[in-house]
Protein backbone atom coordinates (compact mmCIF):
# COMPACT_ATOMS: atom_id res chain seq x y z
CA UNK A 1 27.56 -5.96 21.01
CA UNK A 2 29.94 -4.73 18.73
CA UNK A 3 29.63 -1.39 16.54
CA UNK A 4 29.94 -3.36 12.92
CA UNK A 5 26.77 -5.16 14.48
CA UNK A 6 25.06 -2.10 14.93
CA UNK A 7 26.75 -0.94 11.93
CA UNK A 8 25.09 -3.99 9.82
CA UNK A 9 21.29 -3.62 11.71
CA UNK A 10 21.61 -0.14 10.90
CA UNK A 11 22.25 -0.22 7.12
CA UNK A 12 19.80 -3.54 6.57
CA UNK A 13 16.91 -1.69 7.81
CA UNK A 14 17.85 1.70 5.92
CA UNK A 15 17.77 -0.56 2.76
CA UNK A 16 14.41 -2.34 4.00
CA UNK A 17 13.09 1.06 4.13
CA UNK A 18 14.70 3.16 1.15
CA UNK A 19 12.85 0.35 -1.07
CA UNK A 20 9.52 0.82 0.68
CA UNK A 21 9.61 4.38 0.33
CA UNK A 22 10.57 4.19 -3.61
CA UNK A 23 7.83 1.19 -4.24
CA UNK A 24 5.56 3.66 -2.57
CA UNK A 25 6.29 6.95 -4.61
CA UNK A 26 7.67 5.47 -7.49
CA UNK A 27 3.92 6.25 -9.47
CA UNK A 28 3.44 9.87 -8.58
CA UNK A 29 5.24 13.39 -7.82
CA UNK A 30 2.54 14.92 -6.64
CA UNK A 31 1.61 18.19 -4.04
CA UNK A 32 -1.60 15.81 -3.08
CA UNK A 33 0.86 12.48 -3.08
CA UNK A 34 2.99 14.53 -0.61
CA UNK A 35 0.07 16.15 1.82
CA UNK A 36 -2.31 13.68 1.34
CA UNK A 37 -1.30 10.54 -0.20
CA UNK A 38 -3.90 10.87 -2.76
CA UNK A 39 -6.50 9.82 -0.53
CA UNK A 40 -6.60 6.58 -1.51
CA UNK A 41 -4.49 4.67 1.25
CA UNK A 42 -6.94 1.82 2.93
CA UNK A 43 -7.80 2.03 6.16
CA UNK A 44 -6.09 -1.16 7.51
CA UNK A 45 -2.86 0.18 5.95
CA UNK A 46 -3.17 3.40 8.10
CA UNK A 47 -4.60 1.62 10.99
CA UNK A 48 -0.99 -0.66 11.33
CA UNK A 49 1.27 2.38 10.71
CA UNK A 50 -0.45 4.57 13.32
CA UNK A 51 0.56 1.81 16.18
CA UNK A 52 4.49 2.79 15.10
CA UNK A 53 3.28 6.42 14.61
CA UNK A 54 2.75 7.00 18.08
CA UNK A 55 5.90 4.80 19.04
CA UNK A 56 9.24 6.96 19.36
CA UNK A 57 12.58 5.71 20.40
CA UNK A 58 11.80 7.65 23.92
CA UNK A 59 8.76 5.31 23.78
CA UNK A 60 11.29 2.29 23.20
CA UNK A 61 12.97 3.28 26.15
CA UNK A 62 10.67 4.78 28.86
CA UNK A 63 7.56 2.68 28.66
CA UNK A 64 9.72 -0.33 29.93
CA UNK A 65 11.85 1.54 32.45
CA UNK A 66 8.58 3.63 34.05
CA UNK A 67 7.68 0.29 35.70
CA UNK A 68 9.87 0.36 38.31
CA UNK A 69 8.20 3.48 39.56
CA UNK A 70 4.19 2.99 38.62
CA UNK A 71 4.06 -0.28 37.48
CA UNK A 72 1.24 -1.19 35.06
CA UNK A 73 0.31 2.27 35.65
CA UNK A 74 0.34 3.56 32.25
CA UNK A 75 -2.43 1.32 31.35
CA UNK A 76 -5.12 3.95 33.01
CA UNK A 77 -3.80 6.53 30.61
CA UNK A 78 -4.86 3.60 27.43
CA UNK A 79 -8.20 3.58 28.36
CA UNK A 80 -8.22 7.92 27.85
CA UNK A 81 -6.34 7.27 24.96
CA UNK A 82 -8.97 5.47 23.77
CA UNK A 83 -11.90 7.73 24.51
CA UNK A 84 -9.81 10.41 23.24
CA UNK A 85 -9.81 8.41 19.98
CA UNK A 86 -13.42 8.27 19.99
CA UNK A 87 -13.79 11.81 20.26
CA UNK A 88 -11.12 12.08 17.22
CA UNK A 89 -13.10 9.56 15.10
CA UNK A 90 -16.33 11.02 15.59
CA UNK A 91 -16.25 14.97 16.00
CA UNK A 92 -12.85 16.03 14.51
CA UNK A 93 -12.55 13.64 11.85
CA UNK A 94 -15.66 14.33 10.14
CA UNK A 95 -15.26 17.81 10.30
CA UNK A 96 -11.86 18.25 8.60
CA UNK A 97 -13.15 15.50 5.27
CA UNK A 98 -16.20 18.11 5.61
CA UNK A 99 -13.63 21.13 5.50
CA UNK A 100 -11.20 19.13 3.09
CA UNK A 101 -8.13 20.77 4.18
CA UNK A 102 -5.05 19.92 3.49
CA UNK A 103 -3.47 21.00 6.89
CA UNK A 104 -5.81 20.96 9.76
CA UNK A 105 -5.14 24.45 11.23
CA UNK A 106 -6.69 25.91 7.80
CA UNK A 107 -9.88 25.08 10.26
CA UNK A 108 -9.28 27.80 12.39
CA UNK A 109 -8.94 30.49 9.68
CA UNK A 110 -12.57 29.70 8.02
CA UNK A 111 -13.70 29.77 12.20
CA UNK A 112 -12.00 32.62 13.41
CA UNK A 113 -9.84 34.22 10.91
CA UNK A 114 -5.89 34.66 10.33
CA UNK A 115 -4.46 35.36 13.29
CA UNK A 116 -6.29 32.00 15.51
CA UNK A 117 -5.11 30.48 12.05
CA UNK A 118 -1.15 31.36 12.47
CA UNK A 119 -1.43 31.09 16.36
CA UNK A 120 -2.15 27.16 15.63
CA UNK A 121 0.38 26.90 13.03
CA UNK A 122 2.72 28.17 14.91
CA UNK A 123 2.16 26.66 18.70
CA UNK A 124 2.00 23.29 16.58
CA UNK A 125 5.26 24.20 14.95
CA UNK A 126 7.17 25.31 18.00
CA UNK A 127 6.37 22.18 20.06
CA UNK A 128 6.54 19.39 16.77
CA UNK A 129 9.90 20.81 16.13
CA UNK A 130 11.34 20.73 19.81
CA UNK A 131 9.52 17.51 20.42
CA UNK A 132 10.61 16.01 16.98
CA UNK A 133 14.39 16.80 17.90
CA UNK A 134 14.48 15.73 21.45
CA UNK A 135 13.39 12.55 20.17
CA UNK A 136 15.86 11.85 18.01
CA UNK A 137 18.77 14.03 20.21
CA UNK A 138 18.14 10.83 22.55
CA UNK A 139 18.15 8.46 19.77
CA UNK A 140 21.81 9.68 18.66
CA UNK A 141 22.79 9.56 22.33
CA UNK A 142 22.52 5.59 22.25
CA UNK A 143 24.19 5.80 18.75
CA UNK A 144 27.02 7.75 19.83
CA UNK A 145 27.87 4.96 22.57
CA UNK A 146 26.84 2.11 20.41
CA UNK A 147 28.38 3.03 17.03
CA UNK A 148 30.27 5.93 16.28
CA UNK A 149 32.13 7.05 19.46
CA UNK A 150 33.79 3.26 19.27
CA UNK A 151 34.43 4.13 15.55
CA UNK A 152 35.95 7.90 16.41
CA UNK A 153 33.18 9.80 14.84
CA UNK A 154 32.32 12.84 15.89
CA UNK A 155 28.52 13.58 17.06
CA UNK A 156 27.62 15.83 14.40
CA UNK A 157 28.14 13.46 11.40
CA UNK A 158 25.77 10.89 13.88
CA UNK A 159 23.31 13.66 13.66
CA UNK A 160 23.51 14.40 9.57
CA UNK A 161 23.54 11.21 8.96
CA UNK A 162 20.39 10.20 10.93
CA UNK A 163 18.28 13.58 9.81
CA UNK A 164 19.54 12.80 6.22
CA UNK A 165 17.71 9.44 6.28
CA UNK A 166 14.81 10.95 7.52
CA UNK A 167 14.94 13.83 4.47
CA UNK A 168 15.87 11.41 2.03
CA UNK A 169 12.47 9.05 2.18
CA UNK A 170 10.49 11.51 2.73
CA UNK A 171 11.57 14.06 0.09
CA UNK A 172 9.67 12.24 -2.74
CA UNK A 173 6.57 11.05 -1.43
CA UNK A 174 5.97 12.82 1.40
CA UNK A 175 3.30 11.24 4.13
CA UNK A 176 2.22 7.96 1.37
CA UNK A 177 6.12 7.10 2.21
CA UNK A 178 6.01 8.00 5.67
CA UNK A 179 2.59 5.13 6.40
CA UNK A 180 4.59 2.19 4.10
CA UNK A 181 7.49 2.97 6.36
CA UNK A 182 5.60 3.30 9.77
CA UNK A 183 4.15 -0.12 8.74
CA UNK A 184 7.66 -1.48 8.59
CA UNK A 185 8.20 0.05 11.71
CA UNK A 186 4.83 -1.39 13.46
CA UNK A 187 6.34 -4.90 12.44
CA UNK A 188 10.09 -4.41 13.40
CA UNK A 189 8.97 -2.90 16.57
CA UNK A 190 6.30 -5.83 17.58
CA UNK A 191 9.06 -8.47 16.78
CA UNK A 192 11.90 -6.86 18.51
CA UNK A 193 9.71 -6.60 22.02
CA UNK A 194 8.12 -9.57 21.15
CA UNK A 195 11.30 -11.97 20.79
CA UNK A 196 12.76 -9.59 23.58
CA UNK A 197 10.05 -10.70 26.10
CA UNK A 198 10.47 -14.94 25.07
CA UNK A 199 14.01 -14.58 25.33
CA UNK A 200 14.44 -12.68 28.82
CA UNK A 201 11.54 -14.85 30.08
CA UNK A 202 13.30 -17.60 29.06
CA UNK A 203 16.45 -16.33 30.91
CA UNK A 204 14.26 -16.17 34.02
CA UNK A 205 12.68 -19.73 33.64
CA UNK A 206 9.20 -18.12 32.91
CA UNK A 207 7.24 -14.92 33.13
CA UNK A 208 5.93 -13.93 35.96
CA UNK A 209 4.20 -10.56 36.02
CA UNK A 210 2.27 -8.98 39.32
CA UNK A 211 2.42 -5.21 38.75
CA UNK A 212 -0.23 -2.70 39.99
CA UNK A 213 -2.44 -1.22 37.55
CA UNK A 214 -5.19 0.61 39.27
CA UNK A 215 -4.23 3.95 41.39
CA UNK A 216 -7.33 4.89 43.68
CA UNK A 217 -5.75 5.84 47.31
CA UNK A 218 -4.31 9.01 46.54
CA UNK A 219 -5.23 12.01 44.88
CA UNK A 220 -2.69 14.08 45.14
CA UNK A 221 -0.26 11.55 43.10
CA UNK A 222 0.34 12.04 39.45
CA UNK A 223 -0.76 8.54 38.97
CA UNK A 224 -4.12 8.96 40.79
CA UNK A 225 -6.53 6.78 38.24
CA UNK A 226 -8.67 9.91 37.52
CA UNK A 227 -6.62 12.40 36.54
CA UNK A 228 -4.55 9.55 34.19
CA UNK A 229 -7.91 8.62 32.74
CA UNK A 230 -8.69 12.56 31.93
CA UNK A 231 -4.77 13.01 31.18
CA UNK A 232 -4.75 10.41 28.35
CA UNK A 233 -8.03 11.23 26.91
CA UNK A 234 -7.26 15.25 26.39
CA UNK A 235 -3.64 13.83 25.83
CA UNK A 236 -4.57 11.83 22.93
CA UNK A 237 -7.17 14.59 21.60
CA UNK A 238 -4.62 17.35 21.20
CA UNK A 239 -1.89 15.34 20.33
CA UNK A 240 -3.13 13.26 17.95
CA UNK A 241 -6.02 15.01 17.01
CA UNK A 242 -4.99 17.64 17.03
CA UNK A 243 -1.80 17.53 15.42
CA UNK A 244 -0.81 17.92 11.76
CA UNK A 245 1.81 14.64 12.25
CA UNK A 246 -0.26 12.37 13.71
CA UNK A 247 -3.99 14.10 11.37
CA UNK A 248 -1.88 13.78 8.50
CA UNK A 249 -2.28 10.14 8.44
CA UNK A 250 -5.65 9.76 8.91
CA UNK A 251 -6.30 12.08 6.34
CA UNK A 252 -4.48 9.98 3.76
CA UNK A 253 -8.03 7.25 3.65
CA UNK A 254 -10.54 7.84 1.16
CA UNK A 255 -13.61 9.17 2.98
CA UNK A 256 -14.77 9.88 6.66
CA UNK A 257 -15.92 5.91 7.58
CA UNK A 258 -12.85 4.36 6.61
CA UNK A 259 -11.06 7.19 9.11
CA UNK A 260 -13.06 5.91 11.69
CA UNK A 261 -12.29 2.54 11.39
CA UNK A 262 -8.84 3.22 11.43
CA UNK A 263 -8.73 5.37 14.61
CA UNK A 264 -10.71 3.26 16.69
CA UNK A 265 -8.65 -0.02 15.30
CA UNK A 266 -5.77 1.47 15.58
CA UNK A 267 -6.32 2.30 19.27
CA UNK A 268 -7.58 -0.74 20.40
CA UNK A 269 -4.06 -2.75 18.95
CA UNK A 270 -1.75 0.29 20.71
CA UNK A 271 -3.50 -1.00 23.68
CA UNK A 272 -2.35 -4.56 23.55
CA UNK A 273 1.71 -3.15 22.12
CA UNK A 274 1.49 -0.28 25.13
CA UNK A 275 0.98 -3.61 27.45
CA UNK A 276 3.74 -5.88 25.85
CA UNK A 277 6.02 -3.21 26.49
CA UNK A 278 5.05 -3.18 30.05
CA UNK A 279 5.27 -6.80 30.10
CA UNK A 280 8.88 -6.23 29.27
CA UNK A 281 9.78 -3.16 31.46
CA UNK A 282 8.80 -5.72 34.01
CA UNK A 283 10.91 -8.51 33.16
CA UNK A 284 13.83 -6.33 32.70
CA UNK A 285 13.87 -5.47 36.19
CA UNK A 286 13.42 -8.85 36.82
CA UNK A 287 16.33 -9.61 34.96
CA UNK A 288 17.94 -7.16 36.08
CA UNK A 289 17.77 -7.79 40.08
CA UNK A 290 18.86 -11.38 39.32
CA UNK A 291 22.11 -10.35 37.53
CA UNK A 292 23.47 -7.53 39.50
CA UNK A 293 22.59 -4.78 36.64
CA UNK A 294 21.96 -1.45 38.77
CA UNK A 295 20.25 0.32 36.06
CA UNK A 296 16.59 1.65 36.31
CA UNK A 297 14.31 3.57 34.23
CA UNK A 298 15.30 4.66 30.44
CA UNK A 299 18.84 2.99 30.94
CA UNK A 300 17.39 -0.18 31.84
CA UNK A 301 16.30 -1.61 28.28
CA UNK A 302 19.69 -0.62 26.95
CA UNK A 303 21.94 -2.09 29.76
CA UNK A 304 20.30 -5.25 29.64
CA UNK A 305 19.81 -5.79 25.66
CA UNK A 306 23.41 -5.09 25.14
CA UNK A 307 24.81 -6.81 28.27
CA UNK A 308 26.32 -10.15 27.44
CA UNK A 309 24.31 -11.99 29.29
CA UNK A 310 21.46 -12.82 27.09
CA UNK A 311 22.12 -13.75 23.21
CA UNK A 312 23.80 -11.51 21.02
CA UNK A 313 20.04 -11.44 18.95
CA UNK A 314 18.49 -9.65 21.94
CA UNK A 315 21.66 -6.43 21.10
CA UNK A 316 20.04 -6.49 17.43
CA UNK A 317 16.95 -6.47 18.07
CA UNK A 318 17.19 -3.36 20.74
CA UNK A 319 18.79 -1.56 18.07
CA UNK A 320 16.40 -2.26 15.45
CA UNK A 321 13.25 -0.85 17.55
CA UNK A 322 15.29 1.99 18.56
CA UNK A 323 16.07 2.85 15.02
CA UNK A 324 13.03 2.01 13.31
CA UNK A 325 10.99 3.94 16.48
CA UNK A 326 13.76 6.97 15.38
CA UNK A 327 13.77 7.05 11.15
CA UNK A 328 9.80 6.98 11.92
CA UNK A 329 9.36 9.74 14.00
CA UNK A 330 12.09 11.67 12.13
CA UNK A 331 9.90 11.44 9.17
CA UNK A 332 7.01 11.60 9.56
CA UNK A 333 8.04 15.34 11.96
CA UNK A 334 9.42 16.31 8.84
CA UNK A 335 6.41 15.58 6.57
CA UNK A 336 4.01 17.58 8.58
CA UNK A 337 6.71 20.69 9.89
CA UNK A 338 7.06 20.69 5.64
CA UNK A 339 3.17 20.70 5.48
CA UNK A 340 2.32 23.05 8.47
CA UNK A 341 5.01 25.75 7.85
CA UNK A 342 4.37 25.78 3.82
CA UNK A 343 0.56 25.32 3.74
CA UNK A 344 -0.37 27.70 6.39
CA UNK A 345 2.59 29.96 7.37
CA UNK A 346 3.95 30.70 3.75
CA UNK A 347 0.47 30.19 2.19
CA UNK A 348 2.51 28.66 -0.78
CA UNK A 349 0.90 24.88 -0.70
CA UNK A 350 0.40 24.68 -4.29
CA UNK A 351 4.17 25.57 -4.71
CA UNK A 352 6.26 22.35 -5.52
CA UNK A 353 9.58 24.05 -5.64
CA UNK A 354 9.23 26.08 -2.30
CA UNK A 355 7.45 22.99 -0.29
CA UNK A 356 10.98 21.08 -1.47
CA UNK A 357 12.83 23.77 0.04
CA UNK A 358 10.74 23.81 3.05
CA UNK A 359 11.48 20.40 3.55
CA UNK A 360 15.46 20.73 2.86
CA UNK A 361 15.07 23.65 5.48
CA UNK A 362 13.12 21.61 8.58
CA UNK A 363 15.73 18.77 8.27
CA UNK A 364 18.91 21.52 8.76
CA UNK A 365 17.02 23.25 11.39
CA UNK A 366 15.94 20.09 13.10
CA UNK A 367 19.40 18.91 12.58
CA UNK A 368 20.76 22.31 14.39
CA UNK A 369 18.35 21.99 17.75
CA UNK A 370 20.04 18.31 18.41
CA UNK A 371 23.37 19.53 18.17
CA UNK A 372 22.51 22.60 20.54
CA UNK A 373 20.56 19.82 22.73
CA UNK A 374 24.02 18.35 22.69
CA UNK A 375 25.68 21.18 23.64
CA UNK A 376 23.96 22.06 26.03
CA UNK A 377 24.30 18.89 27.84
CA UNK A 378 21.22 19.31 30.50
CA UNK A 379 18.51 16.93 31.27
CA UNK A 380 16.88 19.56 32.71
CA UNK A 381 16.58 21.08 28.82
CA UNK A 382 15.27 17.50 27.73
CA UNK A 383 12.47 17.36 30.41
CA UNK A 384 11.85 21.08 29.67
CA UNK A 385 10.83 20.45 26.05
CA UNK A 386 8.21 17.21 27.14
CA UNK A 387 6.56 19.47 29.35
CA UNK A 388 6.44 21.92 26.80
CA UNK A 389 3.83 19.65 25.21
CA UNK A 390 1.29 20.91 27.94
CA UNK A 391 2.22 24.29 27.20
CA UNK A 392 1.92 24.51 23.43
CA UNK A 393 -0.52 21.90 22.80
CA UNK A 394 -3.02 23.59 25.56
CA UNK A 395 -4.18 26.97 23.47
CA UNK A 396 -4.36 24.81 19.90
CA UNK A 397 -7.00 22.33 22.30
CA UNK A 398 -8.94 25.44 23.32
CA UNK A 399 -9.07 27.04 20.07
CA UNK A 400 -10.82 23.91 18.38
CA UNK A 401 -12.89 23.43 21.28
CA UNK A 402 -14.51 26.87 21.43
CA UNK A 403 -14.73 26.70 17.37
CA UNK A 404 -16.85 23.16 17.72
CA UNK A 405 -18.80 23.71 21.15
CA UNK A 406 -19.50 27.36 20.59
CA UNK A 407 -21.08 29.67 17.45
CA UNK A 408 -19.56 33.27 18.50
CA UNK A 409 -17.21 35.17 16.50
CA UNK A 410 -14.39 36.26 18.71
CA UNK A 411 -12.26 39.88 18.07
CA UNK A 412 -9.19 37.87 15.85
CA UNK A 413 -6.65 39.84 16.46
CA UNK A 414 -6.18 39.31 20.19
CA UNK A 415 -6.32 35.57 20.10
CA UNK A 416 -2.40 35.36 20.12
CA UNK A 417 -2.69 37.34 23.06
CA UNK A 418 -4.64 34.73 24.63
CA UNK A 419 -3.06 31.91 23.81
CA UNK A 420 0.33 33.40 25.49
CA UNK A 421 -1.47 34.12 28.45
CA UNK A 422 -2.56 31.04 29.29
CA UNK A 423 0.36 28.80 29.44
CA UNK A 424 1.62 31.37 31.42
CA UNK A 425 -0.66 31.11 34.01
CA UNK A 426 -0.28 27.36 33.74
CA UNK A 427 3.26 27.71 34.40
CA UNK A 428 2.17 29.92 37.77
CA UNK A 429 -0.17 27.39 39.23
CA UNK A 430 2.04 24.71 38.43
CA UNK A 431 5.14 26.16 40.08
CA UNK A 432 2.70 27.12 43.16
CA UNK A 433 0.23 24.17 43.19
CA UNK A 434 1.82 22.54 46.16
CA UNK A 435 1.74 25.33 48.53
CA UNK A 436 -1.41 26.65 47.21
CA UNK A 437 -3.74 23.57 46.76
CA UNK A 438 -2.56 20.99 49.95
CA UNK A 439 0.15 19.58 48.35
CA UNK A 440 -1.78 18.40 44.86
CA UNK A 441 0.70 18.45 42.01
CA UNK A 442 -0.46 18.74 38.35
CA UNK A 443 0.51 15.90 36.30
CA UNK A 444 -1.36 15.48 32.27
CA UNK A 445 -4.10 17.25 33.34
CA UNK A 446 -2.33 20.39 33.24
CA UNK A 447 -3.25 20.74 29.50
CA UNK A 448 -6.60 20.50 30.27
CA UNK A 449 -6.18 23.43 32.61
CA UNK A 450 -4.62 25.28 29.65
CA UNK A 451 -7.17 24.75 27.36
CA UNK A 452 -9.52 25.66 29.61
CA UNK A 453 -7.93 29.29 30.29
CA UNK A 454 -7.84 29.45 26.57
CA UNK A 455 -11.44 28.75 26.23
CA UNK A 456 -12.44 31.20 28.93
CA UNK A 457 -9.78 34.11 26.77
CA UNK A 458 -12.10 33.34 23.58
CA UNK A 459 -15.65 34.31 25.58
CA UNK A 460 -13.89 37.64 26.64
CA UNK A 461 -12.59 38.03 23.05
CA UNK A 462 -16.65 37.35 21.71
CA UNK A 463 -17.63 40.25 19.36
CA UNK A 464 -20.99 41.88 20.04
C-alpha cells in the first residue's frame, strides 16, 4: 500500500468528519452545547456512537490478534460488560439526571465533600490522560511506517497533526460533535471489518471458525470464565460508568428512560461488533498460516491488510478503522479531560474563555506524553499505563460505591489518603500473588480488589 493511499484515506475521512462536526455545531456556541449537548440528542443517536466510543485503534488491533492466545475468549468478558451496563442504566444513571451535574465527579462533593470530590477528578484525569495518549502513541506508530517515515517526516509533526484534528472538531461543539463523529466512526469501523472478513474469507474459500469460548478448567488462569465474567462487569462499571468520557455521552439524551435505552442497546450491538472482530482475528491467522506471514497478536491485522496478497481495498480499509477508531478516541479524551479538569478542578465551568483554553492546553499536553512515549521507546511503559487502569479506576469505583450502598459521612480530608493506599496494596498482592496464593495470578479482577480496599478505607474514615 502506498503512502499517497494512506495519504488520500486519511484526508477523505478528515473531510467526512470536519463537515459532521460543523453540521453539528453550526446552531449553537454554547457551555451546555459543549458539556452536554443540550440534552436533546436521541437516544438511538447515542446508542450507535457509543459502539465506536468504546472502540480505540488498540481495539482495532488487539481484539483480532488476542485470538491466537484465548480464542473466543473475550466473549465471557461481553456478557459482564453487559451486566455492568445494567447496573449503569439503572443505579448510576438515574442518579446523576437526579443530581443534574454536568461532570459526574460533582457527585462526590454533595456525598462526601471536596477533597473525595478532587480525589475523583483527579484519579480520572491521571488515567484518561495516560490512557488517551497511549492510544493514540500506538496509532502514530502505524502512521509513522505507513505514511510519513516513507515521506521523510519526522514523528513529531505525525503527532501535531493527529492531536490537531482531534482539537480542531472538538473545539466548537464539544461532546454534540464528538457523538455525530463517533457515529461516523461506528459505520466506518463496521464496514471496514465487515468487508475485511468477506474478503479474507473469500481468500480462504470460506469461513471456517472453531475457537474456544468458555474457560472452566482452570482457576488460576486469567481467562478462567469467572473472574472474566466479574472482570468485565466491574470493568465496564468503572470505566464506563464511571468515567466522565464515556458518562458524558449518555448524559447528552433528554431524560433518564431514553439513557436507559441507550445503554442497554448500545451493549447488546457491541456484543455482536466485539464478535465480528473475533471472527476476523480468527481468519487472519488463518490467513496468515496459509501464506507464510509469521506475525501474531497486534501485528497481525496490520501485516496482513497491507500485505499484497489480498486487494489493495483491504490496505484502505485497515487504515480507515484505525483512523476513525484514533480521531474518535482523541476526541472525545479531549472533550471530557476539557470538562473534568475545568468543571471540577478549576471550578470555572461557566467560564467560556478559560474552558477554550483548557481545551487548547489538554491537546499540547496530550500531544507532549506521545512524544515522551516515543522517546522512551519501552513496551514495558505502554503495558504500564493499561494496567494503570486497575490502579486509578479502583478508588473512583469505591468511592461511588460506598456513596450509593452506604449513608455515613466519612472524615473528608483523609479520603486522598485512602485512595493512595489502596492501589498500593494492589500493587503488593499483585507482585506477590503467585508465591503467596498457589500460583493464582490477578487478571481484571484486580480492580475489584481495589475498590474493595477503598471501600473498607471509607468505614475507618466514618465520622461518629
Amino acid at each position: 500500500m502506498t503512502p499517497y493511499a494512506v495519504l488520500i484515506t486519511i484526508l477523505a475521512y478528515f473531510a467526512a468528519m470536519a463537515i459532521v462536526s460543523w453540521l453539528s455545531g453550526r446552531k449553537k456556541d454554547g457551555q451546555d452545547v459543549f458539556y452536554t449537548g443540550g440534552r436533546k440528542t436521541h437516544w438511538t443517536v447515542v446508542a450507535v456512537a457509543m459502539i465506536g466510543s468504546c472502540m480505540s485503534g488498540v481495539t482495532y488491533v488487539s481484539v483480532p490478534g488476542m485470538v491466537g492466545t484465548s480464542g473466543f475468549g473475550y466473549l465471557q468478558m461481553c456478557i459482564g460488560f453487559f451486566l455492568g451496563y445494567l447496573v449503569i442504566a439503572f443505579v448510576l444513571t438515574p442518579l446523576y439526571f437526579r443530581l443534574d451535574v454536568v461532570s459526574i465527579y460533582q457527585y462526590l462533593e454533595k456525598r462526601f465533600g471536596m477533597g473525595a470530590y478532587r480525589t475523583g477528578a483527579w484519579f480520572f484525569f491521571l488515567s484518561k490522560m495516560l490512557g488517551a495518549s497511549v492510544r493514540l502513541f500506538l496509532v502514530c506508530l502505524t502512521l509513522q511506517l505507513l505514511l510519513f517515515d516513507p515521506l521523510g517526516l519526522p514523528f513529531w509533526l505525525n503527532v501535531l497533526c493527529n492531536v490537531g484534528v482531534c482539537l480542531v472538531y472538538t473545539y466548537r461543539s464539544g461532546v454534540k460533535s464528538v457523538i455525530w463523529t463517533d457515529v461516523l466512526k461506528t459505520v466506518c469501523m463496521v464496514v471496514a471489518v465487515t468487508l475485511c472478513v468477506i474478503l479474507i474469507g473469500k481468500d480462504l474459500g470460506g469461513i471456517r471458525i472453531h475457537e474456544k469460548v468458555f474457560f472452566f478448567d482452570d482457576v488460576n488462569h486469567p481467562q478462567y470464565f469467572w473472574k472474566q465474567l466479574l472482570g468485565g462487569l466491574f470493568t465496564v462499571v468503572a470505566m464506563t460508568g464511571l468515567d466522565q468520557d464515556m458518562m458524558q455521552r449518555t448524559l447528552s439524551c433528554k431524560d433518564t428512560r431514553d439513557s436507559q435505552k441507550n445503554l442497554v442497546v448500545s451493549s447488546l450491538l457491541q456484543t455482536v461488533v466485539i464478535a465480528l472482530f473475533l471472527c476476523l482475528g480468527a481468519l487472519l491467522y488463518q490467513f496468515a498460516a496459509a501464506h507464510g506471514i509469521a506475525e501474531t497478536g497486534d501485528r497481525l491485522f496490520p501485516a496482513v491488510a497491507t500485505s499484497s496478497l489480498l486487494p489493495g481495498i483491504v490496505g484502505v480499509l485497515f487504515v480507515l478503522g484505525l483512523v476513525c477508531s484514533a480521531y474518535g478516541a482523541g476526541g472525545s479524551a479531549l472533550t471530557s479531560l476539557t470538562t473534568s479538569f475545568t468543571v471540577d478542578i478549576l471550578g470555572k465551568g461557566g467560564d467560556v474563555k478559560v474552558r477554550k483554553a483548557v481545551h487548547i492546553g489538554m491537546a499540547v499536553l496530550m500531544a507532549v506524553t506521545v512524544i515522551v512515549f516515543n522517546a522512551l521507546n519501552s513496551t514495558s511503559a505502554i503495558d504500564a499505563v493499561y494496567k494503570l487502569a486497575s490502579y486509578t479506576y479502583g478508588p473512583i469505583l469505591g468511592l461511588f460505591a460506598f456513596g450509593i450502598l452506604t449513608k455515613k459521612a466519612v472524615k473528608d480530608k483523609y479520603v486522598p489518603i485512602v485512595a493512595l493506599v489502596a492501589p498500593a496494596i494492589c500493587l503488593v498482592l499483585q507482585l506477590n500473588s503467585e508465591r503467596w496464593f498457589g500460583g493464582y495470578r490477578f487478571s481484571y479482577e484486580l480492580l475489584l480488589v481495589n475498590a474493595a480496599l477503598t471501600f473498607l478505607g471509607l468505614c475507618l474514615l466514618r465520622k461518629k
